[in-house]
N, C-alpha and C. Protein backbone atom coordinates (compact mmCIF):
# COMPACT_ATOMS: atom_id res chain seq x y z
N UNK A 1 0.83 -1.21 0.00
CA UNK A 1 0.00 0.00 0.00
C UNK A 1 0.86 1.26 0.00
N UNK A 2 1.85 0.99 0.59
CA UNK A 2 3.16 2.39 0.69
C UNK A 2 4.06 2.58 -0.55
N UNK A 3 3.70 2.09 -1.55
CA UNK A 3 4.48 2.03 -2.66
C UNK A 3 3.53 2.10 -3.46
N UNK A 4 2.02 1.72 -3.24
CA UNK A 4 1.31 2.29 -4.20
C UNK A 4 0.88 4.22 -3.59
N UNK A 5 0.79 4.37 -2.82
CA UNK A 5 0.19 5.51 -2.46
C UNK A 5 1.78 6.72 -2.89
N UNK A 6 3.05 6.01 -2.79
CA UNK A 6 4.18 6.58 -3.30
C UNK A 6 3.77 7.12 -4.58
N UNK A 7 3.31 6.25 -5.44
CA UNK A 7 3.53 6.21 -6.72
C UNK A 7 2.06 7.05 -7.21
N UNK A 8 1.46 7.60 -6.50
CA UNK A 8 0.29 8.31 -6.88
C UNK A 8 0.83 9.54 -6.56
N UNK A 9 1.52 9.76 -5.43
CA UNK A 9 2.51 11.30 -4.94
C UNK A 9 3.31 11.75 -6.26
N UNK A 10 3.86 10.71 -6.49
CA UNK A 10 5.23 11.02 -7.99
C UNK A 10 4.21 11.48 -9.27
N UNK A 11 3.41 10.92 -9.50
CA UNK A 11 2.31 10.92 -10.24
C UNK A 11 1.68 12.57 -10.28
N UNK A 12 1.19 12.36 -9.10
CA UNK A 12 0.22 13.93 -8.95
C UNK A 12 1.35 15.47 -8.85
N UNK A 13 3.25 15.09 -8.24
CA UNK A 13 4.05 15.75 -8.79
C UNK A 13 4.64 15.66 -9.88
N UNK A 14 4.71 14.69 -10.52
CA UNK A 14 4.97 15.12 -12.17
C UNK A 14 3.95 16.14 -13.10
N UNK A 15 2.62 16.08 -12.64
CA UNK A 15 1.23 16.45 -13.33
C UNK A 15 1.83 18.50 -13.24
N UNK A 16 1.47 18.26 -11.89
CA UNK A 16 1.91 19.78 -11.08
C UNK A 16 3.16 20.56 -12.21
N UNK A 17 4.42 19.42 -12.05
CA UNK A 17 5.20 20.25 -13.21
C UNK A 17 5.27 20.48 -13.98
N UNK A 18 4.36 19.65 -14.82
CA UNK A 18 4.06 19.83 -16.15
C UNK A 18 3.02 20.87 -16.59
N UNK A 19 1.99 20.68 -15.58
CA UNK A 19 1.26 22.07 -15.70
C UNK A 19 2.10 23.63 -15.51
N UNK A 20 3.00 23.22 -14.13
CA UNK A 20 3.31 24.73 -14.07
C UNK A 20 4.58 25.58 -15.24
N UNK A 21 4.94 24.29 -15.82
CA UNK A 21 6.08 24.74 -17.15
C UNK A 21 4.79 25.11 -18.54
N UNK A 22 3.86 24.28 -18.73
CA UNK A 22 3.35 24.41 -19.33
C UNK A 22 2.63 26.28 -19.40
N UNK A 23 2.17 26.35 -18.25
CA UNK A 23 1.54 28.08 -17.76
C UNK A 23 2.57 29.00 -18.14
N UNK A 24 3.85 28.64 -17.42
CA UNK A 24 5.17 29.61 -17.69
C UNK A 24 5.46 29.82 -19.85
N UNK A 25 5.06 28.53 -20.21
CA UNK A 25 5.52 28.48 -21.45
C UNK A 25 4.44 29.48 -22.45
N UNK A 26 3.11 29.27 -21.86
CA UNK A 26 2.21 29.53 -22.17
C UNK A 26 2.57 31.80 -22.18
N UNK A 27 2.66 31.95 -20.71
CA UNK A 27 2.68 33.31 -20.24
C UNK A 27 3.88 33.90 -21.09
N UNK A 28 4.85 33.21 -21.26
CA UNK A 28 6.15 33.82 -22.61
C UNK A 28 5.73 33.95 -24.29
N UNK A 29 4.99 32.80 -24.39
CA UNK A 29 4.75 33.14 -25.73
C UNK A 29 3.54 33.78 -26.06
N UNK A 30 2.25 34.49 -25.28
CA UNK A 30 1.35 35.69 -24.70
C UNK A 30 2.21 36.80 -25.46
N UNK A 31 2.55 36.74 -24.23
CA UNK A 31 3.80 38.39 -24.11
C UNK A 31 4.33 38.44 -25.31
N UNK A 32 4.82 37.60 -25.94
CA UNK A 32 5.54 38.02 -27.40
C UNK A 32 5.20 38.05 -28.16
N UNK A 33 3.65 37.93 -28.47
CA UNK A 33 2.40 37.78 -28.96
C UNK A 33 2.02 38.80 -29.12
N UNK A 34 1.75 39.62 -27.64
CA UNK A 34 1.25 41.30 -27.52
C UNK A 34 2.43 41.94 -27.92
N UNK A 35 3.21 41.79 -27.60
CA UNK A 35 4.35 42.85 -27.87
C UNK A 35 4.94 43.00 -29.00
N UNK A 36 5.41 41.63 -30.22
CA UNK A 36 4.92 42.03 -31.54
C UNK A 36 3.77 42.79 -31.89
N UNK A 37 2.21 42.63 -31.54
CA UNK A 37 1.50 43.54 -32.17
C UNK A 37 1.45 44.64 -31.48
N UNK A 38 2.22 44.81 -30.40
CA UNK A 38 1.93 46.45 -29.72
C UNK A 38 3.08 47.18 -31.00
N UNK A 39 4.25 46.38 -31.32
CA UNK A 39 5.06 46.97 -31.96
C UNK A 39 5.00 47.31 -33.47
N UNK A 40 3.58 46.49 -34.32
CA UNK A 40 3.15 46.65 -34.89
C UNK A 40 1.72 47.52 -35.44
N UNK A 41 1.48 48.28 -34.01
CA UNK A 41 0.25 49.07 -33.92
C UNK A 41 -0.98 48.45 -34.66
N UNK A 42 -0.77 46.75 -33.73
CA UNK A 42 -2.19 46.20 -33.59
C UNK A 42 -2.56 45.42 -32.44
N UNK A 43 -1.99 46.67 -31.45
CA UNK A 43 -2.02 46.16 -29.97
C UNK A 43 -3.64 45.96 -29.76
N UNK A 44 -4.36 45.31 -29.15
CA UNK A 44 -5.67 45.27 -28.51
C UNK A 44 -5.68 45.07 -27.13
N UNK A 45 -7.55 46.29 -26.78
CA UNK A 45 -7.85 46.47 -25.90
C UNK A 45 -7.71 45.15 -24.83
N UNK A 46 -8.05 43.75 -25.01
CA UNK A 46 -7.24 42.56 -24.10
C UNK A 46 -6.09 42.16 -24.06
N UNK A 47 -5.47 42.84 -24.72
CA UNK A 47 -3.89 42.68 -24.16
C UNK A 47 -3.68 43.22 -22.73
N UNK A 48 -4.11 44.28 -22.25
CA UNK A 48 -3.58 44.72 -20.85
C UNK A 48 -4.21 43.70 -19.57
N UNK A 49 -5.53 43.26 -19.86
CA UNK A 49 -5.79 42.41 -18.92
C UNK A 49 -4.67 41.04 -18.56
N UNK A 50 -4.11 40.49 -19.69
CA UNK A 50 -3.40 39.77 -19.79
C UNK A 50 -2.05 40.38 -19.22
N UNK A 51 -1.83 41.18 -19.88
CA UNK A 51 -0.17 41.47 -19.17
C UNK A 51 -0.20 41.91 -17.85
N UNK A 52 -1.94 42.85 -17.42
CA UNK A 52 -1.52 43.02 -15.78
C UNK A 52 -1.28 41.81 -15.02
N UNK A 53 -1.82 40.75 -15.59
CA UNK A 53 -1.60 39.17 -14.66
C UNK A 53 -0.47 38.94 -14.39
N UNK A 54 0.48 39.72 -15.45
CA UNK A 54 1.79 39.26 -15.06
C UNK A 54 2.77 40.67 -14.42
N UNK A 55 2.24 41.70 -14.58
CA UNK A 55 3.15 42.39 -13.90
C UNK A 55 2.40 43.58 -12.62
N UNK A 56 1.06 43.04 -13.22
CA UNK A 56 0.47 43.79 -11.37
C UNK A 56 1.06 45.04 -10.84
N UNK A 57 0.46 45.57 -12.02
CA UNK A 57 0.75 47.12 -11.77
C UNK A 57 -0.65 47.70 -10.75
N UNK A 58 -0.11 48.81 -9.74
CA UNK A 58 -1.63 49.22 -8.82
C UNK A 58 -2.70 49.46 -9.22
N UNK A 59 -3.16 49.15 -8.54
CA UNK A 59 -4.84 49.64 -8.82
C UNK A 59 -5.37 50.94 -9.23
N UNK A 60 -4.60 52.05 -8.75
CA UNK A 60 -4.29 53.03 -8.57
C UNK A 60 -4.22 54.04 -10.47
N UNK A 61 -3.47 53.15 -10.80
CA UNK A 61 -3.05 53.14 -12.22
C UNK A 61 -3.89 52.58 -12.83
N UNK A 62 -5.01 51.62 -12.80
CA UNK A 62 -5.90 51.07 -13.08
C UNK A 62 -7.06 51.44 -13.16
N UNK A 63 -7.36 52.20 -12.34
CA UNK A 63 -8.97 52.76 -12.00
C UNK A 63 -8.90 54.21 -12.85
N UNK A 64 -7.56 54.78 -13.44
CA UNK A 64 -7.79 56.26 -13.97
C UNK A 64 -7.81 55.53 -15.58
N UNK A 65 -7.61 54.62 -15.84
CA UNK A 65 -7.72 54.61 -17.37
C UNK A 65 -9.10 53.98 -17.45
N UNK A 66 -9.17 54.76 -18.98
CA UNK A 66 -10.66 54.61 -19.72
C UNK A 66 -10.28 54.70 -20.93
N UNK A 67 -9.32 54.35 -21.70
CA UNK A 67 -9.53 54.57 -22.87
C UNK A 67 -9.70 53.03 -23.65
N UNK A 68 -10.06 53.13 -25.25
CA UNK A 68 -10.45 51.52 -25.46
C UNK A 68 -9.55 51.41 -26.58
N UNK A 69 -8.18 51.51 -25.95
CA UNK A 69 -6.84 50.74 -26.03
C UNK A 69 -6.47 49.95 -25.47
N UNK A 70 -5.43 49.19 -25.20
CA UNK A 70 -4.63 48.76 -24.25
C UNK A 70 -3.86 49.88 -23.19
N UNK A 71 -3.56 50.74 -24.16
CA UNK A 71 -2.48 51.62 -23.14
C UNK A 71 -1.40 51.02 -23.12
N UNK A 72 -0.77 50.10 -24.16
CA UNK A 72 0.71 49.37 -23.54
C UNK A 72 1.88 49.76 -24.66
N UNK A 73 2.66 50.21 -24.40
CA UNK A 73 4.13 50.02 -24.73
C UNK A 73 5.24 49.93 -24.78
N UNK A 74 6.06 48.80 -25.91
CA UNK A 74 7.26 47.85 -25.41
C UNK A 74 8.32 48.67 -26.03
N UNK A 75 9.19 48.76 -25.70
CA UNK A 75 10.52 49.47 -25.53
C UNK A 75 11.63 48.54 -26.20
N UNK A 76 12.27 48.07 -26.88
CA UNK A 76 13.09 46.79 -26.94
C UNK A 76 14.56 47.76 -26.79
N UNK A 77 15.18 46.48 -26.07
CA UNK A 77 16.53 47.25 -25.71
C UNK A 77 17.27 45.52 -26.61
N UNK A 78 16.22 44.78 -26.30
CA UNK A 78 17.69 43.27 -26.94
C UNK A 78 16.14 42.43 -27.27
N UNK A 79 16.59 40.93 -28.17
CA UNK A 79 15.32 39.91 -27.84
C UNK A 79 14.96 39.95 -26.74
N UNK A 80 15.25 40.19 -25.50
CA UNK A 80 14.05 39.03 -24.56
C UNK A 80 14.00 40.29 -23.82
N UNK A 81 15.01 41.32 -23.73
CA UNK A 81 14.46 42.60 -22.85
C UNK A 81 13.77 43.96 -23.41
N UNK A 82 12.52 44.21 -22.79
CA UNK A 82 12.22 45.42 -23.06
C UNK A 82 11.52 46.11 -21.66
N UNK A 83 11.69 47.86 -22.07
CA UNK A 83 10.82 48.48 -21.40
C UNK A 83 9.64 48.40 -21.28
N UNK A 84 8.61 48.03 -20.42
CA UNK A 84 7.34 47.95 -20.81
C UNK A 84 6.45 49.89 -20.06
N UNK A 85 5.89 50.49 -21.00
CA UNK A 85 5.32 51.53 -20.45
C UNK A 85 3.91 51.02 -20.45
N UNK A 86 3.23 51.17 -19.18
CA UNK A 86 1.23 51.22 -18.67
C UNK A 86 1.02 52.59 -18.75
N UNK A 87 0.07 52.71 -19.22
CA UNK A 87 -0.25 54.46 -19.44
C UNK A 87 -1.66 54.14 -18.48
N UNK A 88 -1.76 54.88 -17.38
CA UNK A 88 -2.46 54.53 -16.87
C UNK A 88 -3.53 56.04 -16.84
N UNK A 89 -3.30 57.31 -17.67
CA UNK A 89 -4.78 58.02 -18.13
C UNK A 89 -3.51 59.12 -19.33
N UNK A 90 -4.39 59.38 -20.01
CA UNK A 90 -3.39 60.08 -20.92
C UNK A 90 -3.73 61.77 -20.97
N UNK A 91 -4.93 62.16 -19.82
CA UNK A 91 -4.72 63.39 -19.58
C UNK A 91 -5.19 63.73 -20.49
N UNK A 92 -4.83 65.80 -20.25
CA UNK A 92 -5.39 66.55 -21.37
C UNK A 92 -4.38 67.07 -22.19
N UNK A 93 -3.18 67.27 -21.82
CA UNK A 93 -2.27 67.31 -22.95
C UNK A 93 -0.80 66.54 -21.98
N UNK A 94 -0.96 65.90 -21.11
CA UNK A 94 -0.05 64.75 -21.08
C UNK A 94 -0.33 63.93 -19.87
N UNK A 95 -0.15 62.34 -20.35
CA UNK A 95 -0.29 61.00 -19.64
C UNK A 95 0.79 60.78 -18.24
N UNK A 96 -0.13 59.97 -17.84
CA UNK A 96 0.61 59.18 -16.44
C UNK A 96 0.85 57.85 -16.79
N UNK A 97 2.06 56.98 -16.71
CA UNK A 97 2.19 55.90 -16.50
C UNK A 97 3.07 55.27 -15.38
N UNK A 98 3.45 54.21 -15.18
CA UNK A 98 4.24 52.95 -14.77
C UNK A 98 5.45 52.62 -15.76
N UNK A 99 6.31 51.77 -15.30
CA UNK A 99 7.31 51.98 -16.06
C UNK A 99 7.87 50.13 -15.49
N UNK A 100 7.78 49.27 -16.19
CA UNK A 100 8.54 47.88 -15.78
C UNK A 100 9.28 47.70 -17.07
N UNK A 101 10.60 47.16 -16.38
CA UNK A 101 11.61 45.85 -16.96
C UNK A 101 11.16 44.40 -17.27
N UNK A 102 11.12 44.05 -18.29
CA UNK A 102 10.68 43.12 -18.86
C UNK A 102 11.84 42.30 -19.27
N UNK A 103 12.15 41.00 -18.46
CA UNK A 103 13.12 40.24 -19.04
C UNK A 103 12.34 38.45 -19.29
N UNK A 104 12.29 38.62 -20.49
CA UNK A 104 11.86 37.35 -21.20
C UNK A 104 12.92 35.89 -21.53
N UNK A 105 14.11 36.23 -21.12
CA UNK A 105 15.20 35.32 -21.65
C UNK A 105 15.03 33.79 -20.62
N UNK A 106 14.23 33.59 -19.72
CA UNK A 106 13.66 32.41 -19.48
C UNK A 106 12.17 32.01 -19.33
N UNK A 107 11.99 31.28 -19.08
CA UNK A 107 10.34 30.51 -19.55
C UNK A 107 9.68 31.05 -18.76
N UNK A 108 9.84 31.68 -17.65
CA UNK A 108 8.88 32.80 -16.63
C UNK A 108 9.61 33.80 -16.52
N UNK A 109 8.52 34.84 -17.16
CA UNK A 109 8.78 36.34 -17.56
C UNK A 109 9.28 36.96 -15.98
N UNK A 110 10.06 37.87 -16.24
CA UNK A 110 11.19 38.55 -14.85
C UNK A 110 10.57 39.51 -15.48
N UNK A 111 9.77 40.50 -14.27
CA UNK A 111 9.58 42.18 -14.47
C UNK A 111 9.78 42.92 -13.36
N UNK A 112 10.23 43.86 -13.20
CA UNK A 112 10.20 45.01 -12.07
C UNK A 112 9.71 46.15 -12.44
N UNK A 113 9.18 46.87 -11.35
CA UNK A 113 9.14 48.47 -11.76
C UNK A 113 10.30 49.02 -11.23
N UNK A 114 9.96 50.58 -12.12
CA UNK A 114 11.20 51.64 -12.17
C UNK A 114 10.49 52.58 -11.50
N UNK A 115 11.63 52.98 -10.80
CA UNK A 115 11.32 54.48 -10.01
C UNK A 115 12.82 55.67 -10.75
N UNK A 116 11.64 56.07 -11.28
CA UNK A 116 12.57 57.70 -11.95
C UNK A 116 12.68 58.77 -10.94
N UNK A 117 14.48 59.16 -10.88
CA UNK A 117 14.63 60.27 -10.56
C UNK A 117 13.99 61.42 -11.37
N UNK A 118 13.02 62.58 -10.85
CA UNK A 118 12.47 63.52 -11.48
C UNK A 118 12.58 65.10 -10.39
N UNK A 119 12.27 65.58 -11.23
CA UNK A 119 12.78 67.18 -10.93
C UNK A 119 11.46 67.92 -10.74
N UNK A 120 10.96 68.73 -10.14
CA UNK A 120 9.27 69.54 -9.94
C UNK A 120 9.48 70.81 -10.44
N UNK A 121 8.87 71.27 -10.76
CA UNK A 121 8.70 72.64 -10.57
C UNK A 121 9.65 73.58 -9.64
N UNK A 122 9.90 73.61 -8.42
CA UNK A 122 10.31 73.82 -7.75
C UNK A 122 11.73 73.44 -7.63
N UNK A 123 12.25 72.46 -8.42
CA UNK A 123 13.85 71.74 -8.79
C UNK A 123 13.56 71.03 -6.79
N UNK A 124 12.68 70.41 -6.88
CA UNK A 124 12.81 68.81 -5.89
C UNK A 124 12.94 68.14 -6.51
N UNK A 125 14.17 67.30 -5.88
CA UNK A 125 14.23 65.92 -6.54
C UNK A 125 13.95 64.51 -5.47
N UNK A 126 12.84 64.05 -6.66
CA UNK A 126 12.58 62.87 -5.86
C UNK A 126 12.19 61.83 -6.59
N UNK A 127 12.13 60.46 -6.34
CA UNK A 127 12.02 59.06 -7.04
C UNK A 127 10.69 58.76 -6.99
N UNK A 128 9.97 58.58 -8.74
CA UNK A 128 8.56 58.45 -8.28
C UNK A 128 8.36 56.87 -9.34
N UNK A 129 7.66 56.01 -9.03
CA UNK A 129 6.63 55.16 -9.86
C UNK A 129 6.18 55.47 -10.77
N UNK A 130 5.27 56.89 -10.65
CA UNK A 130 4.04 56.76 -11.51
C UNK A 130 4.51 58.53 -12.04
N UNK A 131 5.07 58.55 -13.27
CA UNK A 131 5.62 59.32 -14.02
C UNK A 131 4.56 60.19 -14.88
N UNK A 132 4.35 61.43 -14.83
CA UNK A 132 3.68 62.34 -15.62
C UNK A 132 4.28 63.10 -16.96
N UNK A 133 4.46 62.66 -18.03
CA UNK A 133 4.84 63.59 -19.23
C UNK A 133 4.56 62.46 -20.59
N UNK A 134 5.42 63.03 -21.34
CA UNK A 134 5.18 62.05 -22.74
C UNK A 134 7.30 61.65 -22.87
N UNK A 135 6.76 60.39 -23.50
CA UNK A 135 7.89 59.79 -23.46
C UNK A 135 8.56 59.80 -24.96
N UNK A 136 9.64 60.35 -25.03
CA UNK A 136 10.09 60.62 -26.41
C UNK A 136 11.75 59.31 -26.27
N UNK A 137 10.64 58.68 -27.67
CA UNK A 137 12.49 57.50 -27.62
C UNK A 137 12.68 57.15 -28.69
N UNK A 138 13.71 55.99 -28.76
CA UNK A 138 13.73 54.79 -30.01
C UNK A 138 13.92 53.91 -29.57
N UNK A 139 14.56 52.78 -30.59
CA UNK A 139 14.80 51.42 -30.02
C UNK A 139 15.88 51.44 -29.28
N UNK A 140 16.99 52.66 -29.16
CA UNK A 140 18.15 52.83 -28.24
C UNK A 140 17.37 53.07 -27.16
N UNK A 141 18.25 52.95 -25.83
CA UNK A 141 18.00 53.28 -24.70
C UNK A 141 18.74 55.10 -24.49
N UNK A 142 19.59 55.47 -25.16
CA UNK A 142 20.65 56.36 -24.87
C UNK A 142 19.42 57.34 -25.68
N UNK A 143 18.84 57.03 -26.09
CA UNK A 143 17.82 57.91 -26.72
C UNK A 143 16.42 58.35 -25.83
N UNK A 144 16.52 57.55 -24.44
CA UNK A 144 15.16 57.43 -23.87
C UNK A 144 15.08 58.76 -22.95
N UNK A 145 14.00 59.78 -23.47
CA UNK A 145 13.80 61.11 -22.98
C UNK A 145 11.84 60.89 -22.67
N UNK A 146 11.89 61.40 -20.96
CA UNK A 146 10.38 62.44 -20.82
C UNK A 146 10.44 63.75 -21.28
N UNK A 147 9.37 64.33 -21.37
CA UNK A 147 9.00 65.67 -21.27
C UNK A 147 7.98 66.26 -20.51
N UNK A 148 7.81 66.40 -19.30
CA UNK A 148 7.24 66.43 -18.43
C UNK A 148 6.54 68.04 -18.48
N UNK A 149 5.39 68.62 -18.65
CA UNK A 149 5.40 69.93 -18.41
C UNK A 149 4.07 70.42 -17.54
N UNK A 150 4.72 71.83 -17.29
CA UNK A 150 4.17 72.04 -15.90
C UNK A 150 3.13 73.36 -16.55
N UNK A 151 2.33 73.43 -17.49
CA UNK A 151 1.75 74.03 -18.34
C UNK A 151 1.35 73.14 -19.41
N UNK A 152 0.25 73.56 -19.80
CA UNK A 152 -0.30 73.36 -21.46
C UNK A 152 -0.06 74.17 -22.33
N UNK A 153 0.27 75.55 -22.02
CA UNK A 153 1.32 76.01 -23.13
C UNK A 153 2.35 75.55 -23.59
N UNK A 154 2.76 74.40 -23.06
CA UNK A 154 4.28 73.94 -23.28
C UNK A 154 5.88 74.92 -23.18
N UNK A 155 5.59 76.04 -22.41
CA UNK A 155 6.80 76.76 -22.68
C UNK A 155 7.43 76.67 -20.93
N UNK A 156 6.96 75.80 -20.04
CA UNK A 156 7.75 75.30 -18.72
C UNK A 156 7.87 73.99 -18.90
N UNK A 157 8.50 73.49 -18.10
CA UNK A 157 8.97 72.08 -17.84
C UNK A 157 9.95 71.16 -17.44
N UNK A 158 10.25 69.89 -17.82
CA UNK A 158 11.84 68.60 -17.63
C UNK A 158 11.45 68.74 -19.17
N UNK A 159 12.86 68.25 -19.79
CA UNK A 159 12.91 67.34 -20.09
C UNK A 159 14.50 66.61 -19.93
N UNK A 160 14.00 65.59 -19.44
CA UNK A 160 15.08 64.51 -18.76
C UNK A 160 15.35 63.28 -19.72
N UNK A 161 16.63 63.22 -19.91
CA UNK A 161 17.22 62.12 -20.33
C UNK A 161 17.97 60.56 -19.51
N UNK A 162 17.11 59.73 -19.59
CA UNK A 162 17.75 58.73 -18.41
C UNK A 162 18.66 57.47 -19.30
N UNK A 163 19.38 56.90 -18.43
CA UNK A 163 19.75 55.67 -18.79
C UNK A 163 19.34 54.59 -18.19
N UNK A 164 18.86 53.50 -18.85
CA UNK A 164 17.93 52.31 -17.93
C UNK A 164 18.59 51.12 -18.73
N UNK A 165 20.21 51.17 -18.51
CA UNK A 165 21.28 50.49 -18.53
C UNK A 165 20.74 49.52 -17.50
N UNK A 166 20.89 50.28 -16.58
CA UNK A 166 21.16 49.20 -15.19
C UNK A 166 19.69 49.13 -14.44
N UNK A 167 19.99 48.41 -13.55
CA UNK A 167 18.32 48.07 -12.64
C UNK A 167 17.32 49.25 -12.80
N UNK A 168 18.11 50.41 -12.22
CA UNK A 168 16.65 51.56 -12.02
C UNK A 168 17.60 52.77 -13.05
N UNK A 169 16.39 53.45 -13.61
CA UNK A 169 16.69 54.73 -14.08
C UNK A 169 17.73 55.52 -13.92
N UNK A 170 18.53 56.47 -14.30
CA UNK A 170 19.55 57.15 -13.76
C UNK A 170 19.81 58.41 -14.93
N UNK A 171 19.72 60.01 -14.32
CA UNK A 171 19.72 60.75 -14.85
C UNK A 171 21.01 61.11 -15.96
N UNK A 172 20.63 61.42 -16.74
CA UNK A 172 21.93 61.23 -17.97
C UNK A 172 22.07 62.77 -18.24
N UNK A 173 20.87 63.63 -18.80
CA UNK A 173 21.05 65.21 -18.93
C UNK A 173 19.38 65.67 -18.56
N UNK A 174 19.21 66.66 -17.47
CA UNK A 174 18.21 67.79 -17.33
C UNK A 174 18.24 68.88 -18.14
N UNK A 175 17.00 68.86 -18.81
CA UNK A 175 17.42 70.40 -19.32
C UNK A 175 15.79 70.54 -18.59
N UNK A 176 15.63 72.21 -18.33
CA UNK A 176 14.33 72.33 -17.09
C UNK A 176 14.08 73.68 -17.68
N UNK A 177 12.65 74.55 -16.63
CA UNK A 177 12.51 75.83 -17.20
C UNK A 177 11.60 75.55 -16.26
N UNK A 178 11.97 76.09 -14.71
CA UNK A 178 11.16 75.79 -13.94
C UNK A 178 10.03 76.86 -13.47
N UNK A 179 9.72 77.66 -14.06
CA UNK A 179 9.58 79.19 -13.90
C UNK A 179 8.53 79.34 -15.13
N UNK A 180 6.92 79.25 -15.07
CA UNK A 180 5.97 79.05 -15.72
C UNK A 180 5.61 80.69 -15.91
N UNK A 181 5.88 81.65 -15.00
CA UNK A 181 5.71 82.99 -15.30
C UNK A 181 6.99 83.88 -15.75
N UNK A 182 7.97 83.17 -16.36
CA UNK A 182 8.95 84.21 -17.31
C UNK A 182 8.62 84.85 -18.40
N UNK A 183 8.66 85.73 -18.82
CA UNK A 183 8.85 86.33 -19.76
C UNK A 183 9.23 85.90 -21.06
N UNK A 184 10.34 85.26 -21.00
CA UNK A 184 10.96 84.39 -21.97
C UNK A 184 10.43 83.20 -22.48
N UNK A 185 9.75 83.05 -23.20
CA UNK A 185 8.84 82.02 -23.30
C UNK A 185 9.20 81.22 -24.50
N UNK A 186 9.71 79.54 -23.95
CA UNK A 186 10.51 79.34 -24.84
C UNK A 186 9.72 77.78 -25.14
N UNK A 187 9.29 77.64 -26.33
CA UNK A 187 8.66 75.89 -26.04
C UNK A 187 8.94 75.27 -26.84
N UNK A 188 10.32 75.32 -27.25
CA UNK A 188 11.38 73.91 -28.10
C UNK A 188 12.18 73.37 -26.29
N UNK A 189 11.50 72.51 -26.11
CA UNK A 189 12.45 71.56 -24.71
C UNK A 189 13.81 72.10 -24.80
N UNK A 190 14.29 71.46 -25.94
CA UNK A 190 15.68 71.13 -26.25
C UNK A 190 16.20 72.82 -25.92
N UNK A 191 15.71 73.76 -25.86
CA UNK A 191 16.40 74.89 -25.97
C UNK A 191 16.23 75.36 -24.65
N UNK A 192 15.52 75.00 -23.46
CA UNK A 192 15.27 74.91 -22.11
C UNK A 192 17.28 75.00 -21.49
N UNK A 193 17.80 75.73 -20.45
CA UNK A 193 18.60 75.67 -20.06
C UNK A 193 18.94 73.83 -19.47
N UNK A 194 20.21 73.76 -19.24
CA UNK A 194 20.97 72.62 -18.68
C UNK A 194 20.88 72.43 -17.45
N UNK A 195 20.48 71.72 -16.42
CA UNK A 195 20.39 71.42 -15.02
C UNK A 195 21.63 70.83 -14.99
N UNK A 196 23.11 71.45 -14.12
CA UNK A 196 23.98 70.55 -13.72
C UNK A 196 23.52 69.98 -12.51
N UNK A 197 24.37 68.23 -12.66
CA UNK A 197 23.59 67.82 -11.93
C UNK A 197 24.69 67.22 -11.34
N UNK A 198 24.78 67.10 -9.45
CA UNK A 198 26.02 67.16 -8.84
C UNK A 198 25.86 65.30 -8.36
């Protein structure tokens, strides 16, 4: 009886692993599924239900979107890694999102979120989650710029250049214009003064 009831244990753990490689195999080839067509701008509105399963972004970020998109996009830095951006409301002339690392290079997807160093109005600096501006990039990372502004005129604002080389974000060049009542009213970013940054 102890060698049959053994052999129903081995049994019901082989089943278990096979299911849970099977789910993992399943949840990788999803994701590369959505993320070809996000990259092909034929992302769909059930793609995000699916990818929040896997990266469980807050609720928070969840409850402000309404639009009948997905809201998702992938960043590629290599095959199996990309940025993933959640736009979680896109505002009246600029969005809020989330920001996760997406590493696909084994059979269960690895994601984290990013916390960006960012600059206020006021030149505080502090590390936030849930990022306010529009995200200007390419498929480089050395290219990955917000533009954060503190007006709908567009002539205050960041715009910040990061590197997301390594685990979390890291400021590469500020250029800012923190001062929404100057005179000087300037709304090419790029021509915004230089924040040295110590």
């Amino acid at each position: 009886m102890k060698n049959f009831n053994d052999y129903f244990k081995y049994v019901a753990l082989f089943t278990v692993l096979l299911v849970s490689t099977a789910c993992a195999e399943n949840d990788s080839s999803k994701l590369i599924s959505i993320i070809e067509n996000s990259i092909n701008n034929q992302s769909q509105a059930s793609d995000r239900l699916i990818v929040r399963k896997l990266l469980n972004w807050p609720d928070s970020c969840e409850k402000t979107f309404n639009a009948p998109t997905s809201g998702l996009n992938f960043i590629k830095q290599s095959d199996t890694l990309y940025i993933t951006q959640v736009i979680c409301t896109y505002g009246s002339y600029q969005g809020m999102s989330v920001f996760y690392k997406l590493d696909l290079s084994n059979k269960n997807p690895i994601a984290h979120q990013l916390k960006f160093p960012v600059y206020d109005s006021n030149m505080k600096n502090t590390k936030e989650s849930e990022i306010w501006g529009n995200v200007l990039t390419s498929s480089t990372f050395d290219k990955f710029k917000i533009l954060t502004l503190y007006s709908g005129f567009g002539h205050c604002g960041s715009l910040t250049k990061y590197d997301l080389s390594g685990n979390q974000p890291k400021i590469k060049q500020l250029k800012i214009q923190p001062n929404c009542e100057t005179n000087k009213k300037i709304r090419d970013p790029e021509k915004w003064p230089v924040k040295a940054l110590t």
